[in-house]
Protein backbone atom coordinates (compact mmCIF):
# COMPACT_ATOMS: atom_id res chain seq x y z
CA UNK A 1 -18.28 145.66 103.16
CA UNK A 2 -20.38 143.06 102.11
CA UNK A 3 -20.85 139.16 102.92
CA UNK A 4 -18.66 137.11 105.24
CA UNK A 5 -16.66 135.91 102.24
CA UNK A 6 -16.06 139.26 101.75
CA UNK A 7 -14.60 139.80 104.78
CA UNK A 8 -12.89 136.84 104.99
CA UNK A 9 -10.64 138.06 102.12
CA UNK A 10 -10.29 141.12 103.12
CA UNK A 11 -8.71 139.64 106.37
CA UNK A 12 -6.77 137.33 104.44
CA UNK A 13 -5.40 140.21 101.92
CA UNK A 14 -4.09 142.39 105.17
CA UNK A 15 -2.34 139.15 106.52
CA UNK A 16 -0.60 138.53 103.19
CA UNK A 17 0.59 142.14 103.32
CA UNK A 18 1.78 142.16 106.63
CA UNK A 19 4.31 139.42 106.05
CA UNK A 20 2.41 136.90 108.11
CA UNK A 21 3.54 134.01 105.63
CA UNK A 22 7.21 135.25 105.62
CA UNK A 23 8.36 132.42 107.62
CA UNK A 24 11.74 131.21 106.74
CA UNK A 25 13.18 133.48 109.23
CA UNK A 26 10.66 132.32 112.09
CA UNK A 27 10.06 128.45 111.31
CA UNK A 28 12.43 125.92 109.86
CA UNK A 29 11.61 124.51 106.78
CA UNK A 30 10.67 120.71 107.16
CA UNK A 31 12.00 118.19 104.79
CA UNK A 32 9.65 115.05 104.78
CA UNK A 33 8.46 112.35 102.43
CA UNK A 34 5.42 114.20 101.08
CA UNK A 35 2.11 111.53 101.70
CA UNK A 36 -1.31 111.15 99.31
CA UNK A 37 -4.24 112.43 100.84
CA UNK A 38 -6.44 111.20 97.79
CA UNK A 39 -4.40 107.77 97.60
CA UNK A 40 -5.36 107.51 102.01
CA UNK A 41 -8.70 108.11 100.91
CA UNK A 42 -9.02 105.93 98.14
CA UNK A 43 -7.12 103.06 100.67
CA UNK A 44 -9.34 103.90 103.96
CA UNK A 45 -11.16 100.55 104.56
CA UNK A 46 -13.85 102.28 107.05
CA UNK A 47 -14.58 106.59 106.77
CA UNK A 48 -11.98 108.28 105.43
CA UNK A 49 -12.26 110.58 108.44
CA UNK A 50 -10.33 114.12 107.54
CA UNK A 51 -9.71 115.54 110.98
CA UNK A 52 -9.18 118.99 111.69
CA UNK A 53 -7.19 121.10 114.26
CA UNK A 54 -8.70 124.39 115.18
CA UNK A 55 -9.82 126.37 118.27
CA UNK A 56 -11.90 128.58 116.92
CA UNK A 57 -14.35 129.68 114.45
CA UNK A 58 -16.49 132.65 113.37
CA UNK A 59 -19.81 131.05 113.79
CA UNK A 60 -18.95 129.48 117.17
CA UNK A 61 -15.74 130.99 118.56
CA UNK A 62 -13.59 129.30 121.07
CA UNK A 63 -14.23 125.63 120.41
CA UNK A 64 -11.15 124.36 122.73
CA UNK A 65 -8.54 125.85 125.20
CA UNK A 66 -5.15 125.46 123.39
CA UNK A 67 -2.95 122.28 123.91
CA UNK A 68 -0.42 120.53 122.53
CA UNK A 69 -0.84 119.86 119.14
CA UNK A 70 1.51 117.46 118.74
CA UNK A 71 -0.33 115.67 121.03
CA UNK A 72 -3.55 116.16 119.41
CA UNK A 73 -2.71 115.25 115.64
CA UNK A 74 -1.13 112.11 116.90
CA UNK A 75 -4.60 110.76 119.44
CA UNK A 76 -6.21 111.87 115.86
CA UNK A 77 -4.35 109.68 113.71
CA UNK A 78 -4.44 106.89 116.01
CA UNK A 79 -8.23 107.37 116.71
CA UNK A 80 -8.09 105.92 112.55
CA UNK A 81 -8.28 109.67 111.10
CA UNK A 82 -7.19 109.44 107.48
CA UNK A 83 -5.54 112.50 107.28
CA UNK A 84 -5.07 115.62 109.80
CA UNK A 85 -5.78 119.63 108.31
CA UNK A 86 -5.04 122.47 110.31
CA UNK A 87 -6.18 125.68 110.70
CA UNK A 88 -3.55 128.34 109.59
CA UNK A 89 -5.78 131.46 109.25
CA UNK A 90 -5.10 133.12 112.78
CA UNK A 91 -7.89 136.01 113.16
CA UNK A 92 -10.75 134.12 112.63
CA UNK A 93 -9.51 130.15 114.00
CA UNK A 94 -6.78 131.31 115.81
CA UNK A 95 -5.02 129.28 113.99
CA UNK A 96 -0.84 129.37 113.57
CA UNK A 97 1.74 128.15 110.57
CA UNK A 98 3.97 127.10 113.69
CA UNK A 99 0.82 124.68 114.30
CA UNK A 100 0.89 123.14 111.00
CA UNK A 101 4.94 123.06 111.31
CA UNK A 102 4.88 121.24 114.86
CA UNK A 103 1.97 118.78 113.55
CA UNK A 104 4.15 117.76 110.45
CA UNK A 105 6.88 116.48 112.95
CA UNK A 106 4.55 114.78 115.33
CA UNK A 107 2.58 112.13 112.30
CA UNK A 108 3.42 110.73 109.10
CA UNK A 109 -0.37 110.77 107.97
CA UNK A 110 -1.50 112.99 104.87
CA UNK A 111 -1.65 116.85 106.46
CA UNK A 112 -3.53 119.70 105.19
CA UNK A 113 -3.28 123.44 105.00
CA UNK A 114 -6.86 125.11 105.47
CA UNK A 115 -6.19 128.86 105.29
CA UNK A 116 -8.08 131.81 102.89
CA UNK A 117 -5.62 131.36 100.13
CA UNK A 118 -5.55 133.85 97.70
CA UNK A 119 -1.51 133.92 97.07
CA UNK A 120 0.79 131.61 96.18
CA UNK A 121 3.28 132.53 98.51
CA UNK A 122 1.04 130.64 100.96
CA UNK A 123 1.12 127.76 98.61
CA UNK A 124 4.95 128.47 99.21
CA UNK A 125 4.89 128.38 103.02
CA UNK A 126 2.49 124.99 102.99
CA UNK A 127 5.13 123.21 100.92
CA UNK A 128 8.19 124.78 103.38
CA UNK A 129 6.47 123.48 106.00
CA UNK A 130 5.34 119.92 105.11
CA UNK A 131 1.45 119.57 103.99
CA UNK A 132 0.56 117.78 101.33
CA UNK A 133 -2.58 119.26 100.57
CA UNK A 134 -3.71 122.61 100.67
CA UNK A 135 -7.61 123.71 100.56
CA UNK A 136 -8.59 126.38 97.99
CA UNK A 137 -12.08 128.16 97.55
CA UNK A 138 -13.31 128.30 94.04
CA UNK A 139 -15.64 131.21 95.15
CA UNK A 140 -12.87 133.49 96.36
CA UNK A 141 -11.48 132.86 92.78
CA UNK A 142 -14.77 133.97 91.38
CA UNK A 143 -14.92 136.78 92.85
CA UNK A 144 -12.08 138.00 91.59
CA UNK A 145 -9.85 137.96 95.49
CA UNK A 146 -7.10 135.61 94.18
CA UNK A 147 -3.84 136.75 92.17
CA UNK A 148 -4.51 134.22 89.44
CA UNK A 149 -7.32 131.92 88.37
CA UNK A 150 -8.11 128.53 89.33
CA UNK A 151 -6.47 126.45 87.15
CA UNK A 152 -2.93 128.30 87.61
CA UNK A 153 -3.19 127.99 91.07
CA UNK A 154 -3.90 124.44 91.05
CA UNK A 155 -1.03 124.12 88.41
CA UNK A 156 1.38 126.06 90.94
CA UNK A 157 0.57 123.91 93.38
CA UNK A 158 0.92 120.68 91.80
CA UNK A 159 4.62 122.01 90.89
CA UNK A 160 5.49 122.38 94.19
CA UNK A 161 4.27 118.71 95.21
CA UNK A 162 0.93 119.92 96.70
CA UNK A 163 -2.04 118.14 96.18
CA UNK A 164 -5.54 120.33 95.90
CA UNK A 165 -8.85 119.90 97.96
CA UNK A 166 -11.03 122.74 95.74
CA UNK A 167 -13.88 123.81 97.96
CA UNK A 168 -17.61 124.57 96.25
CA UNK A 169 -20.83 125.40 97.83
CA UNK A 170 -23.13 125.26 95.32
CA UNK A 171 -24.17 122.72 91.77
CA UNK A 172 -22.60 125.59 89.51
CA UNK A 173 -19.31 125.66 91.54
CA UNK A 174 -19.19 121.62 91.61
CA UNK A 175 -19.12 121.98 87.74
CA UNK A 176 -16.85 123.74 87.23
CA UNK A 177 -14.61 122.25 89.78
CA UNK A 178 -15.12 118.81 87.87
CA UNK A 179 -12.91 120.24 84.82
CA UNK A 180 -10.18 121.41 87.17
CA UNK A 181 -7.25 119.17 87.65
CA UNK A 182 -7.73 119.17 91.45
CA UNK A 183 -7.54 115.70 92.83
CA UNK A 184 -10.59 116.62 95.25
CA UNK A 185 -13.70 118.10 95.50
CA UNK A 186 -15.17 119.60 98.80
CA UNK A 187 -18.92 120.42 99.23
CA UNK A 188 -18.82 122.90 102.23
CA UNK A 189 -22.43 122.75 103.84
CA UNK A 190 -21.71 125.86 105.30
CA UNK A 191 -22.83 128.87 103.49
CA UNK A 192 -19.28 131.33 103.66
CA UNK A 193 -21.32 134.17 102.85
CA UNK A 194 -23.82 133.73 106.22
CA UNK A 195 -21.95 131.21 107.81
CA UNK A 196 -25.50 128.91 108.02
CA UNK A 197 -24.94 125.15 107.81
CA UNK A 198 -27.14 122.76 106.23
CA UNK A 199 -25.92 118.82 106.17
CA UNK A 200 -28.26 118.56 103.00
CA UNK A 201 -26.25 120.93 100.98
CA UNK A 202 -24.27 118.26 100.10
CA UNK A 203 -26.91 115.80 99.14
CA UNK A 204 -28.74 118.47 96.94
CA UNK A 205 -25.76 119.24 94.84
CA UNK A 206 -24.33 115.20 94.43
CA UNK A 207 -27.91 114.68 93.62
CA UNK A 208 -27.46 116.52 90.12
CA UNK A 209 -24.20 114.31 89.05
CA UNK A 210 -24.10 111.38 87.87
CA UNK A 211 -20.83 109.06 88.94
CA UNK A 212 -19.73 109.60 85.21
CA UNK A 213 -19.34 112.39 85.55
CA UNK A 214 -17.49 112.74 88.89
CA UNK A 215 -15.27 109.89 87.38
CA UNK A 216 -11.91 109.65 89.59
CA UNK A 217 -12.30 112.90 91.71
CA UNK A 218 -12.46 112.40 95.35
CA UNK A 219 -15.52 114.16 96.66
CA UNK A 220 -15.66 115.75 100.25
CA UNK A 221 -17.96 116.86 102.51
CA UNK A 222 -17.13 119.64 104.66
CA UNK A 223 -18.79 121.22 107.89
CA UNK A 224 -21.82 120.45 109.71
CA UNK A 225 -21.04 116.70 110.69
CA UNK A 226 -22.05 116.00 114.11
CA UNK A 227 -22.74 112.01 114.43
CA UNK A 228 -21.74 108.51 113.26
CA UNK A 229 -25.83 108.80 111.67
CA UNK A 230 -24.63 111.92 109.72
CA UNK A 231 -21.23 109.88 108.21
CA UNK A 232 -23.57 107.19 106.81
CA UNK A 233 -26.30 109.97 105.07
CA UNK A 234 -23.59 111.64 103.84
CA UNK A 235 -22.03 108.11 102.34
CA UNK A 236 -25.32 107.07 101.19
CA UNK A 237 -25.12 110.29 98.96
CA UNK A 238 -21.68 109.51 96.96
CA UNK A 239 -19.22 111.15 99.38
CA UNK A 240 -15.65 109.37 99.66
CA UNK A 241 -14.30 111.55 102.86
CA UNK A 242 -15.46 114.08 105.48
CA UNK A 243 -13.93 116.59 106.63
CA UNK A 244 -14.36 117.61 110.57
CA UNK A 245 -13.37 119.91 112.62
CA UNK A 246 -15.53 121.66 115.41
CA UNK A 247 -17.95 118.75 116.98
CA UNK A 248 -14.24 116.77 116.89
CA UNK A 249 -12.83 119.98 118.72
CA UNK A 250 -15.71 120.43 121.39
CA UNK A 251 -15.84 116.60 122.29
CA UNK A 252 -14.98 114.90 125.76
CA UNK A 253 -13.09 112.92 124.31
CA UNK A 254 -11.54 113.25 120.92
CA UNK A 255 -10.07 109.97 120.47
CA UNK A 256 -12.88 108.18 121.05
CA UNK A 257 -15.37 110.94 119.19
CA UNK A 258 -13.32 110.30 116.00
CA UNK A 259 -13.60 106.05 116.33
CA UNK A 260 -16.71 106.17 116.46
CA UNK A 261 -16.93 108.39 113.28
CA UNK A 262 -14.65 106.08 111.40
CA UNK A 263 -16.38 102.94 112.76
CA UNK A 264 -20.06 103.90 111.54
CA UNK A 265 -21.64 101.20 109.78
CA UNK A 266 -25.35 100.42 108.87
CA UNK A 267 -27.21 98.47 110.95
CA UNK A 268 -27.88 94.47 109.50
């Protein structure tokens, strides 16, 4: 079958085909003033803090028992999260498009859709349903799993108001993200193909740019961040945002988990 990425698709392909994303009979379209994830970013004061929604992963499995998550997008934002994404892909995260609905009528704060996309009709159902940012994979484009390359995508996306977080794992992927038109860049530390993490993935690769060349992109790092200590290595490397989702999801206490990652400063 081959790696995880590889089954990851494959996943994603059979819930494309079996109408999972054919929504607008199931959930009501929501109508709201669409909000900047890269402009939040680019504003955030302290860590722009991404925080994510899901109760489940591959690597880890159940992270959290279900609960409201209208509740728990709205402790995130006030814990000083800079934006909220949530989990749509539901075999893998159990995650739900009536989550990402319910969340866009709880906050006003930038929202993400993190799914395997490889169609645009789940570009579609993001913009029915409110986000303003959807995450895409440039190595699920590479390999040939998406209906159209990169920069069409991102182009489709952009016409329906969407803004683009374009995941990379490795210095030949950040490259070629750089000449994309997507307004961010995401350094996943987590290998897709094994599903092993390693914080300095993202140090290694920022390592071979210079800020020239990164110019205006927003660049974020994704998975593995466990601490306050690991927001301020991964700032000392270049990084505007982070993205977090499982030590945020396993925590005693979310709201005060998330502070404390948004608060991190160096020490005088």
């Amino acid at each position: 079958m081959g790696d995880f990425l590889d089954i990851l698709a494959a996943t994603a392909k059979k819930n494309i085909d079996s109408g999972y994303y054919d929504v607008e009979s199931k959930i009501q379209r929501t109508v709201v003033a669409k909000a900047s994830l890269k402009d939040a970013i680019k504003k955030c004061r302290k860590n722009a803090v991404i925080s994510e929604i899901k109760f489940s992963s591959p690597s880890s499995g159940v992270l959290r028992k279900r609960r409201n998550v209208k509740t728990l997008s709205k402790e995130m934002v006030e814990a000083g999260a800079v934006g909220i994404s949530v989990l749509t892909e539901p075999s893998y995260f159990s995650g739900s498009l009536e989550n990402l609905a319910e969340v866009r009528l709880s906050i006003h704060a930038p929202l993400l859709m993190k799914d395997i996309i490889l169609s645009r009709c789940q570009i579609d159902v993001a913009h029915n349903l409110g986000a303003d940012s959807i995450l895409l994979i440039l190595s699920l484009f590479e390999r040939g799993y998406c209906e159209s390359d990169i920069n069409e995508m991102i182009g489709y996306a952009h016409s329906k108001g969407l803004e683009v977080l374009l995941e990379t794992h490795t210095a030949e992927e950040f490259r070629k993200a750089l000449s994309t038109n997507a307004e961010m860049i995401g350094i996943n530390n987590r290998d897709l193909r094994t599903l092993k993490v390693n914080l300095y993935t993202t140090k290694k690769i920022l390592e071979k740019f210079g800020r020239a060349e990164i110019d205006d992109k927003i660049v974020v790092s994704e998975s593995g961040i466990k601490s306050p200590e690991d927001i301020l290595l991964l700032r000392k490397c270049g990084v505007h945002a982070f993205l977090v989702g499982s030590s945020i999801m396993r925590s005693n206490n979310i709201k005060d988990f998330i502070a404390r990652l948004v608060n991190a400063h160096e020490q005088v």
